[in-house]
Protein backbone atom coordinates (compact mmCIF):
# COMPACT_ATOMS: atom_id res chain seq x y z
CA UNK A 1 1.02 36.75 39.27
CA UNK A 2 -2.44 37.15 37.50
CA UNK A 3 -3.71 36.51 34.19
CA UNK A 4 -5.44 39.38 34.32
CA UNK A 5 -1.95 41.37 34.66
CA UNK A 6 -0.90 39.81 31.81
CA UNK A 7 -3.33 40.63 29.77
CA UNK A 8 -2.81 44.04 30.60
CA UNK A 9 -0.85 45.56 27.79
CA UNK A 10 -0.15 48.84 28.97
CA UNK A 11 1.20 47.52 32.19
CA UNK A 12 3.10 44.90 30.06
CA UNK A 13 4.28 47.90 27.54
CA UNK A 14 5.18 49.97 30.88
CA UNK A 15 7.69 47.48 31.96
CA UNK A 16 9.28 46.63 28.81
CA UNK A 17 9.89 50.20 27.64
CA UNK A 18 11.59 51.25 31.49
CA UNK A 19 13.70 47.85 30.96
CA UNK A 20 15.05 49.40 27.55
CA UNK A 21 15.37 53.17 29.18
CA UNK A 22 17.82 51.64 31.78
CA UNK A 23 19.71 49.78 28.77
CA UNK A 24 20.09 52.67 27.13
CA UNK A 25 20.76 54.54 29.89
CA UNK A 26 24.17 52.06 30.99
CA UNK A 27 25.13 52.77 27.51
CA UNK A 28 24.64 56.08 27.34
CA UNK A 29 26.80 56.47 31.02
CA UNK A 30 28.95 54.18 29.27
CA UNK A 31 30.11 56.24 26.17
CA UNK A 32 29.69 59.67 28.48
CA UNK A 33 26.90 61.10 26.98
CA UNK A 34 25.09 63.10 29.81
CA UNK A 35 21.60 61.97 28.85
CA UNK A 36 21.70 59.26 30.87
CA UNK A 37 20.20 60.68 33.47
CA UNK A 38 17.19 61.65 31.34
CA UNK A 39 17.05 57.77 30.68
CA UNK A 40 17.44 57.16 34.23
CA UNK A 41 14.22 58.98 35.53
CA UNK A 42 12.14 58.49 32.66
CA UNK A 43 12.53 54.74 33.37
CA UNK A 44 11.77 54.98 36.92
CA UNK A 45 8.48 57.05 36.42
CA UNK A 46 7.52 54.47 34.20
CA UNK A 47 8.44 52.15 36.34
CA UNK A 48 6.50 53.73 39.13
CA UNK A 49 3.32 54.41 36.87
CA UNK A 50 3.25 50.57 35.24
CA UNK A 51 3.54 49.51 39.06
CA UNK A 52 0.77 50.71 40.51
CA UNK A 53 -1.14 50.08 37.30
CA UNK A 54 -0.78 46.46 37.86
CA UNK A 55 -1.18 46.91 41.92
CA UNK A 56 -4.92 48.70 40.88
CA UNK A 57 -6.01 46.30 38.38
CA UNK A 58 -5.60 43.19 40.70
């Protein structure tokens, strides 16, 4: 990877905030709350977004 990815803190902010969506999502599922799946594809259009982010700034 790049420095210059790194020092990228909205792609760095991206990442970390889908990671905790899809924690919070397993425990949501977990204790059957049905918001999971709100969790669930909020963290993968982050995901998405943060991605090609960090594929345009290289």
């Amino acid at each position: 990877m790049n420095k210059k990815l790194f020092e990228d803190k909205k792609v760095l902010l991206g990442f970390a905030l889908s990671f905790l969506l899809s924690i919070i999502a397993i425990i949501l599922a977990a204790n059957d709350i049905g918001y999971w799946v709100v969790c669930v594809v909020l963290a993968s259009i982050l995901m998405y977004a943060s991605t090609a982010r960090a594929q345009k700034s290289q």
